[in-house]
Protein backbone atom coordinates (compact mmCIF):
# COMPACT_ATOMS: atom_id res chain seq x y z
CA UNK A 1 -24.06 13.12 23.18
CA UNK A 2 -24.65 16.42 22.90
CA UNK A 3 -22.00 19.33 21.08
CA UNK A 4 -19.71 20.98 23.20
CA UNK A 5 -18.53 18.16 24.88
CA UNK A 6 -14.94 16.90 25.32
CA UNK A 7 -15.97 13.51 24.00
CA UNK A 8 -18.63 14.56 21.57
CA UNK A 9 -15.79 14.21 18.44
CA UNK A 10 -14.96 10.64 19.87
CA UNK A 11 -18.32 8.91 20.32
CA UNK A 12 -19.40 10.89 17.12
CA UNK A 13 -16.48 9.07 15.01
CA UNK A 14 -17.39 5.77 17.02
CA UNK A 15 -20.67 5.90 15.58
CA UNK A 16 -19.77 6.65 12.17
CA UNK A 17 -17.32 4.10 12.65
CA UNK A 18 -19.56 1.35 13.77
CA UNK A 19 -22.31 2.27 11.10
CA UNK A 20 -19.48 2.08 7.67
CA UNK A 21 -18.03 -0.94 9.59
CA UNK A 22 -18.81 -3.42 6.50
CA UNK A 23 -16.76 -0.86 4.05
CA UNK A 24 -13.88 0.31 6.50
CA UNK A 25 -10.57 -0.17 5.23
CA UNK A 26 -12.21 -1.37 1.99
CA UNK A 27 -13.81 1.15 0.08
CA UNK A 28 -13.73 4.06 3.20
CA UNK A 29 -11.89 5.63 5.82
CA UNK A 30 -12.73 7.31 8.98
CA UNK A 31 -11.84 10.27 10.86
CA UNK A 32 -14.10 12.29 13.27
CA UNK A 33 -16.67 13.52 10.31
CA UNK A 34 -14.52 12.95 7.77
CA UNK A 35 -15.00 9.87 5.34
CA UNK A 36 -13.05 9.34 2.60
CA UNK A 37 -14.06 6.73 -0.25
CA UNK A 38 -11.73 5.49 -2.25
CA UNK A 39 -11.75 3.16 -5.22
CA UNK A 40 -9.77 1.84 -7.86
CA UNK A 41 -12.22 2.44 -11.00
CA UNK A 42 -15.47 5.31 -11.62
CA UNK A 43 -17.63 2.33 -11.83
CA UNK A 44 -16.57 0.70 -8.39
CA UNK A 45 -16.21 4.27 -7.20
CA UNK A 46 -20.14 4.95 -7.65
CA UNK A 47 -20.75 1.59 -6.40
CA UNK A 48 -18.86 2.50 -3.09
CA UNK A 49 -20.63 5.96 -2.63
CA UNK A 50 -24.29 4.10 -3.24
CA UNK A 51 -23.18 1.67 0.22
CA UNK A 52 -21.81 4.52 2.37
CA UNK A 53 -25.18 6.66 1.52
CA UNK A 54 -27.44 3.63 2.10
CA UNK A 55 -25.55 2.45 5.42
CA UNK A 56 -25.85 5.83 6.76
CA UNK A 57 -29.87 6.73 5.70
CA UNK A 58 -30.78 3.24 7.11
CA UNK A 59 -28.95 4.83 10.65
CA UNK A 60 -30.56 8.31 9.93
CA UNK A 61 -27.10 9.75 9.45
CA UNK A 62 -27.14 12.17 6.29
CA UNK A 63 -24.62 14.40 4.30
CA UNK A 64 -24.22 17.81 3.60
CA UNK A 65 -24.05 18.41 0.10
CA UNK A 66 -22.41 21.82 -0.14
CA UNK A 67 -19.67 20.27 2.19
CA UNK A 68 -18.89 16.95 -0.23
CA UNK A 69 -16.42 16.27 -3.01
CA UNK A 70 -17.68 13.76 -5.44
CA UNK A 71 -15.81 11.37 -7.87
CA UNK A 72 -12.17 12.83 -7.70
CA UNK A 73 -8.95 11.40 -9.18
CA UNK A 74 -7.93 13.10 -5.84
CA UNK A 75 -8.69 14.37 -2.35
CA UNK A 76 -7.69 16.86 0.55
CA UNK A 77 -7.90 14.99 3.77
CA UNK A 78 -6.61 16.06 7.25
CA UNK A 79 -4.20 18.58 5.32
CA UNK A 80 -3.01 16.35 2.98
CA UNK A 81 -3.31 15.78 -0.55
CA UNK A 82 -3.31 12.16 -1.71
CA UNK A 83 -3.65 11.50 -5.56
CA UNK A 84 -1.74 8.55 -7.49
CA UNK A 85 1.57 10.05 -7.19
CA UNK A 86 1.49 10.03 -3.86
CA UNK A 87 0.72 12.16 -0.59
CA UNK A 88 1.87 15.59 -0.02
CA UNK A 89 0.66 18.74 1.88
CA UNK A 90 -1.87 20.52 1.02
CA UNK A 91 -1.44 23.85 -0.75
CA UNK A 92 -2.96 26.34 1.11
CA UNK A 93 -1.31 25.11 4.19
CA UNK A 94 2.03 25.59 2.69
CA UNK A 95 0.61 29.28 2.24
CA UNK A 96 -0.18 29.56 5.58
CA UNK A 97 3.74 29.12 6.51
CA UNK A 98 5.55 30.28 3.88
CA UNK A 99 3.49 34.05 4.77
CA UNK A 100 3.89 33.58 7.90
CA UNK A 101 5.51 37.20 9.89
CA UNK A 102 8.78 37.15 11.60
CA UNK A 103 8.38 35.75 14.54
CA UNK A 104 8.91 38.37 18.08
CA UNK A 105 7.67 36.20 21.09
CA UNK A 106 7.59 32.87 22.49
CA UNK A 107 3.88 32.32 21.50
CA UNK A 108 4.48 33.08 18.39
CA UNK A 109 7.24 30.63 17.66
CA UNK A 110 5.04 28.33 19.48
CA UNK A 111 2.56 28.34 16.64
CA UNK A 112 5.08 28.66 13.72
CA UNK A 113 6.83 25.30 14.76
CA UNK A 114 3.33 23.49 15.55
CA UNK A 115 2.06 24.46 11.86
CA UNK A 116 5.88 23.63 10.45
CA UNK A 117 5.50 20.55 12.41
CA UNK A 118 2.83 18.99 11.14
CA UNK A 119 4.78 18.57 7.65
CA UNK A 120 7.72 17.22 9.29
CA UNK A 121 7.27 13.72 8.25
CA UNK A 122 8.13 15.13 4.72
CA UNK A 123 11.30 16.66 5.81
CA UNK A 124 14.59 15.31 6.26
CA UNK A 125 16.56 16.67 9.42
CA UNK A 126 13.72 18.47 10.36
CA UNK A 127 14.57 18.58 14.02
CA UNK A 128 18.11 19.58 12.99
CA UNK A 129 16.90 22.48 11.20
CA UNK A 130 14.65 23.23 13.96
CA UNK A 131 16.89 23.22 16.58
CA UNK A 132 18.19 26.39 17.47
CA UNK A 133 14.34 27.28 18.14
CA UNK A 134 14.79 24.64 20.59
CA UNK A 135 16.34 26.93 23.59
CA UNK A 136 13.65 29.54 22.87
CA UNK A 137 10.67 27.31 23.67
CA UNK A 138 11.75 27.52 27.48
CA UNK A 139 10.17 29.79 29.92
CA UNK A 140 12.59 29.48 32.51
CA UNK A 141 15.05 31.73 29.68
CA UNK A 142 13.95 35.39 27.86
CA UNK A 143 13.52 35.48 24.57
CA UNK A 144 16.16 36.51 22.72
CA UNK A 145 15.95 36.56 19.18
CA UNK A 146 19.84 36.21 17.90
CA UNK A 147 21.30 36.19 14.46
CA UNK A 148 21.18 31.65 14.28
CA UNK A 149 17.77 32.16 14.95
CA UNK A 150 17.10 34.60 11.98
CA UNK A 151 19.07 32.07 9.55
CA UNK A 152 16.79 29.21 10.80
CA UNK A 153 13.79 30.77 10.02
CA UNK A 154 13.48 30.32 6.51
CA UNK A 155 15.10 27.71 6.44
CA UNK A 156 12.70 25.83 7.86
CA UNK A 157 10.06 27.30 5.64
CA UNK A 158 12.13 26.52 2.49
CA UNK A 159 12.97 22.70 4.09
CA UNK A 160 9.33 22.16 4.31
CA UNK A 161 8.18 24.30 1.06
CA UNK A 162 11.01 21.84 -0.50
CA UNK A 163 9.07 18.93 0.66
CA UNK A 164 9.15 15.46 -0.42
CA UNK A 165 5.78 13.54 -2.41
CA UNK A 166 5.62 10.23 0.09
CA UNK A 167 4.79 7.34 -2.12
CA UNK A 168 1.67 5.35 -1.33
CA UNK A 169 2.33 2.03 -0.37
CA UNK A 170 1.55 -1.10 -2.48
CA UNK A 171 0.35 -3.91 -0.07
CA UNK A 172 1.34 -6.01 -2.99
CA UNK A 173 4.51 -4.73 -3.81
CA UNK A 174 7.42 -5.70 -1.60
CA UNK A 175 8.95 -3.19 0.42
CA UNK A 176 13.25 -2.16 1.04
CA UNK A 177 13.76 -0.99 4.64
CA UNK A 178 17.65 0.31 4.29
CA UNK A 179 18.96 1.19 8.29
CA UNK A 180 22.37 2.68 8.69
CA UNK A 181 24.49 3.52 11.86
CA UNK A 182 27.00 6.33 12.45
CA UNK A 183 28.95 5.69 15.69
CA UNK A 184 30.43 9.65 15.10
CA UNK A 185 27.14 11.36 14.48
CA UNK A 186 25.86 8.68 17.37
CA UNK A 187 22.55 8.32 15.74
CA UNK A 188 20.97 5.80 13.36
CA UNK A 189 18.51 6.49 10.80
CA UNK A 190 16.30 4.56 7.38
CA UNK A 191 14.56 4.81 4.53
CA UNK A 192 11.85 2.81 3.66
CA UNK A 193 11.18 2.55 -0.13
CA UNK A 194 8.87 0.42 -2.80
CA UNK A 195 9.85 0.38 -6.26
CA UNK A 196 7.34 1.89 -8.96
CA UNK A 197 6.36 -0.52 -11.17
CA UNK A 198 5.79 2.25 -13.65
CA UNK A 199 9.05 3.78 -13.70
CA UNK A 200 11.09 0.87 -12.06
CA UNK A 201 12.81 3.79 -9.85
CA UNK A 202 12.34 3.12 -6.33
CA UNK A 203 10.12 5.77 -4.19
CA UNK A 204 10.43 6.96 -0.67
CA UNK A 205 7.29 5.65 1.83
CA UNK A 206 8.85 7.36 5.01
CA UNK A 207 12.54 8.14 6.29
CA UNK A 208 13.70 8.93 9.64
CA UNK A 209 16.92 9.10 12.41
CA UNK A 210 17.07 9.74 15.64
CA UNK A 211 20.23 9.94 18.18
CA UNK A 212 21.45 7.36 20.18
CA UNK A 213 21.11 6.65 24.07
CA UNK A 214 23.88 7.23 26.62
CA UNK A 215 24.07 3.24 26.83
CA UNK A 216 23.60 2.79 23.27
CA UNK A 217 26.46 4.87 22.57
CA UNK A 218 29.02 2.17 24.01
CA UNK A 219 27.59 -0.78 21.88
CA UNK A 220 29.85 -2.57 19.44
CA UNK A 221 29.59 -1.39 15.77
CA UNK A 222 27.71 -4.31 14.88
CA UNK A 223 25.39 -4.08 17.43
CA UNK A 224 24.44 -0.45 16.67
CA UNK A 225 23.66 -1.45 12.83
CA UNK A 226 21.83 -4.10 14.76
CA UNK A 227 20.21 -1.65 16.72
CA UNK A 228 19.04 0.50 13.63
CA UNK A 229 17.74 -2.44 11.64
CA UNK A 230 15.56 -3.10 15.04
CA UNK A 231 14.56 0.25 15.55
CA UNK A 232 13.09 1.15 12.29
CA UNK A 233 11.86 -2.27 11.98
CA UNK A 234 9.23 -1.92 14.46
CA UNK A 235 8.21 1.73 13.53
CA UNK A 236 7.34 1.03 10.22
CA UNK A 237 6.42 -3.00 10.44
CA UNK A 238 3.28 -2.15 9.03
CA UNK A 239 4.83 -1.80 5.95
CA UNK A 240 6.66 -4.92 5.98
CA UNK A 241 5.07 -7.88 4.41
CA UNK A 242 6.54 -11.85 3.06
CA UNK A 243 8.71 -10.53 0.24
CA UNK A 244 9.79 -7.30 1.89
CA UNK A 245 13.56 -6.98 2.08
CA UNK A 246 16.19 -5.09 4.55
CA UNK A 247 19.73 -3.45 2.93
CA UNK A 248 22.69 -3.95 5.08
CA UNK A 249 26.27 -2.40 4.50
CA UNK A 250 27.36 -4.87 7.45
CA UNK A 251 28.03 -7.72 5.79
CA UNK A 252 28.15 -10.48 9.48
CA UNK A 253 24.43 -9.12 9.80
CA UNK A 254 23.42 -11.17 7.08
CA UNK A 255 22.98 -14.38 8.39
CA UNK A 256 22.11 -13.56 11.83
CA UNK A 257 19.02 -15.73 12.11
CA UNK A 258 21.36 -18.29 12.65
CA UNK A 259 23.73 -17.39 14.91
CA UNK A 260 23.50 -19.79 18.14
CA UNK A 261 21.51 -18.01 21.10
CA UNK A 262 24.29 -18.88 23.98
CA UNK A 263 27.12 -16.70 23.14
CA UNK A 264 24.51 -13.43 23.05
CA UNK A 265 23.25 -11.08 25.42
CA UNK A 266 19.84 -10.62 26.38
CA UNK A 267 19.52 -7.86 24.60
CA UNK A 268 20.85 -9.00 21.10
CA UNK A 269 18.28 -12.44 21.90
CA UNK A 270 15.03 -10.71 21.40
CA UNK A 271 16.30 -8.79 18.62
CA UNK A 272 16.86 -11.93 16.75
CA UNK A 273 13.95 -13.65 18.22
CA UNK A 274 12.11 -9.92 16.46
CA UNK A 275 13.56 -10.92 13.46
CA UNK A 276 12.86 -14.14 13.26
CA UNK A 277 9.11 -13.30 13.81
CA UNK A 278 9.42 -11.10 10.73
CA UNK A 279 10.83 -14.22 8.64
CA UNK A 280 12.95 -11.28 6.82
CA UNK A 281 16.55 -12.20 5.57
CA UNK A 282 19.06 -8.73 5.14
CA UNK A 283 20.69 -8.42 1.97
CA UNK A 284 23.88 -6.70 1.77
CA UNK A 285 24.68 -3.86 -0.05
CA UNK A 286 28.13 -1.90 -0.16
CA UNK A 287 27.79 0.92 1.91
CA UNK A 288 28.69 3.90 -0.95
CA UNK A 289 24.88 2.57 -2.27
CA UNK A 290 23.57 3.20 0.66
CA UNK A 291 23.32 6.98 0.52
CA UNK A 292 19.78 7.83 1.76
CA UNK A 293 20.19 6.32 5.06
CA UNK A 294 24.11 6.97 5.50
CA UNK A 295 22.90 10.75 5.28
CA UNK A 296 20.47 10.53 8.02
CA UNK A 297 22.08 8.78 10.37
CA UNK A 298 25.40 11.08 9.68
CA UNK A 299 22.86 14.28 10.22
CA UNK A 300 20.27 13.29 12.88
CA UNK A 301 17.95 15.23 14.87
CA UNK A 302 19.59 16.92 17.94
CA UNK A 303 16.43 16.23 20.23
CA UNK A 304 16.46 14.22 23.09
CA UNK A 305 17.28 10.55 22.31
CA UNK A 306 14.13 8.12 21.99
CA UNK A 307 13.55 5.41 23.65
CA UNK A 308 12.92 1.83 20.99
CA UNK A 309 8.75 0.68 22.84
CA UNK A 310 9.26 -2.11 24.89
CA UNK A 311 7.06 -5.41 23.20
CA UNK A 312 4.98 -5.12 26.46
CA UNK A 313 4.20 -1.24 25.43
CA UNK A 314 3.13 -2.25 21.70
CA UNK A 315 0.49 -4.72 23.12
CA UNK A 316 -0.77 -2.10 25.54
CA UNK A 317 -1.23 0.20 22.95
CA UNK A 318 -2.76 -2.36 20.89
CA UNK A 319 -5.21 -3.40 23.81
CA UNK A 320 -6.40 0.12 24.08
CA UNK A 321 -7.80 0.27 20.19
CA UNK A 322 -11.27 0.10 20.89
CA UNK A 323 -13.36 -2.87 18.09
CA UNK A 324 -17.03 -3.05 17.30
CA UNK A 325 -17.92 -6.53 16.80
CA UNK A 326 -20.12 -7.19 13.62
CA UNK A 327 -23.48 -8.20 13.32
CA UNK A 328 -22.79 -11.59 11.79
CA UNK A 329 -20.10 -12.26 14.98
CA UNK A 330 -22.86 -11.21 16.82
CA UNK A 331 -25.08 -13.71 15.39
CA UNK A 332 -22.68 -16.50 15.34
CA UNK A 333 -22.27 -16.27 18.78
CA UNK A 334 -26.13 -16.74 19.46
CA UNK A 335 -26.29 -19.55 17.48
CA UNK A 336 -22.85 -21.01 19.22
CA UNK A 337 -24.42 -20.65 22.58
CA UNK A 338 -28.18 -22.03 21.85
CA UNK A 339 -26.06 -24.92 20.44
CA UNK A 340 -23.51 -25.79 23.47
CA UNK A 341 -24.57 -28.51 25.95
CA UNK A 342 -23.25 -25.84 28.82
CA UNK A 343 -24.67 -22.30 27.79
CA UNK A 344 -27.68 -23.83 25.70
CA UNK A 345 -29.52 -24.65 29.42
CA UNK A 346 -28.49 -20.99 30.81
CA UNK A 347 -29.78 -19.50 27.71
CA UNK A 348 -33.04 -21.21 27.66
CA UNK A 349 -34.06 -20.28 31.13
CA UNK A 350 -32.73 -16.65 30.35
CA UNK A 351 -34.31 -16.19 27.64
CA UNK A 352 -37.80 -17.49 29.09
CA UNK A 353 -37.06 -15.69 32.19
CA UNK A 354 -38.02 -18.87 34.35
CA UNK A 355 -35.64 -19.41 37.37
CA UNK A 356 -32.93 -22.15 36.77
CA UNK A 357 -33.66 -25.73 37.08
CA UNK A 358 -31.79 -26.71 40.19
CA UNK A 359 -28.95 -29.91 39.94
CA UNK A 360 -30.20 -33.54 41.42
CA UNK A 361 -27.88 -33.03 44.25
CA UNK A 362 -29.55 -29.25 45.22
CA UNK A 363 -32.81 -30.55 44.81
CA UNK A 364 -32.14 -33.29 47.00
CA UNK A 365 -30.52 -31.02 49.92
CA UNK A 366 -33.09 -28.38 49.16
């Protein structure tokens, strides 16, 4: 595949991808030409770097020296900087916005809020802060800078300059997703947190809100604390393992795993049949401790409300991720096949390019 090419990037990365398969999510990770190893001690760390070279001469795939970082107690990757006390943006980047001009046209805006957005996972109420930009972004209007626009400006910068470090997550560490509903800000939001075993303080992984739907507006209070456990549930289920735990200031939410299945709706049925999948129990907590996620759900983002991904959605998406089987799959499934009494015939007269043995009853009409 030559350069230049709009899927150059992608069957570049595939390649990379399928060479470092052994090591991926190991020791390395992938993104277009970017690969990132990471280890837990200098000794494994060398160890690591001696597989990813040798995996990639035996493909004739070599480095760049000048463009490398070696044996770092931290790394810049895809804007980022990720060290042990967590992930935050990188530096220069925060440069980049914090100089940027006063904005005097739409195209300008554009780009501010693209590089402002990019942080925005760091932000709380970032698309609150944003959103007198909001009217602004539309053609169909001039643009005309007013006086709400010139107090959101830096703002924003200072929200994002003001960022928060993202903890990295602990795949042995348990961790406490804490929803909250607010049926007078409409909106829901969570905070998902793992304790540091270091400090025994508990650390943010992610937070987020987002308002509620016309139809979800007219659900029972239960439900919508219902609704926020679900919601942030299955955005950030990745995160939650066995011993992980959900905070509740609804007390009747607590046990309802075992609430019989005829006197629901529909609706409330595959949330608990969601839950049950996750084999996670929600422990109550008064709701004055609950002050991270009361706050977001009480000050959500005034965009348009999302939509929670239907399960048939997730699968698609999960369908689409495109796997490179290995080598020893590969050579299982030879060895499966010269071994079954159906495919071992079919293989044989393949593989010795003879034409198939016709059945007794062929031969005999033949």
């Amino acid at each position: 595949m030559p350069f230049g090419l709009s899927n150059a990037p992608f069957i570049s990365m595939r390649l990379i991808m399928h060479v470092l398969r052994p090591l991926l999510d190991s020791c390395v990770v992938v993104f277009i030409d970017d690969v990132l190893v990471f280890s837990r001690t200098p000794e494994k760390h060398v160890e690591h770097i001696h597989r990813v070279l040798s995996l990639l001469r035996e493909h004739d795939l070599y480095v760049k020296v000048t463009k490398c970082t070696w044996i770092k107690k931290w790394a810049k990757f895809l804007a980022l900087v990720i060290d042990e006390g967590g992930v935050r943006p990188a530096p220069e980047k925060l440069q980049g916005l914090q100089e940027f001009p006063e904005l005097k046209d739409r195209t300008g805006l554009r780009q501010f809020l693209g590089l402002a957005n990019w942080f925005r996972r760091f932000v709380p109420r970032f698309s609150h802060i944003a959103a007198p930009f909001l009217s602004l972004l539309r053609t169909t209007v001039p643009f005309n800078w007013k006086a709400e626009h010139s107090l959101a400006f830096p703002l924003l910068k200072k929200a994002v300059l003001d960022h928060a470090t993202l903890a990295l997550p602990d795949p042995k560490q348990p961790v406490v997703l804490v929803p909250d509903a607010s049926l007078s800000a409409q909106a829901i939001g969570a905070v998902a947190m793992q304790r540091d075993c270091a400090s025994g303080r508990f650390r943010p992984l992610a937070f987020g809100s987002r308002r509620l739907t016309g139809a979800e507006v007219n659900y029972p209070v239960r439900e919508l604390e219902f609704l926020a456990i679900i919601h942030f549930a299955k955005v950030w289920r990745h995160f939650l393992v066995a011993d992980s735990e959900i905070w509740i200031d609804h007390q009747s939410l607590t046990s309802f795993n075992h609430r019989s299945f005829e006197h629901c709706s529909p609706r409330v049925r595959r949330w608990i049949e969601f839950m049950q999948e996750l084999e996670i129990q929600p422990k109550y907590i008064p709701g004055k401790a609950n002050i991270v996620a009361d706050a977001l759900s009480r000050n959500p983002p005034p965009s348009a409300p999302q939509q929670e991904p239907s399960a048939p959605e997730q699968e698609l998406r999960i369908l689409q991720v495109s796997a490179v089987p290995s080598r020893e799959f590969l050579r299982k499934c030879r060895e499966g096949y010269a071994h079954d009494p159906f495919f071992s015939p079919i293989v044989w007269n393949l593989s010795a390019f003879r034409p198939p043995t016709p059945s007794p009853e062929l031969a005999l009409r033949m």
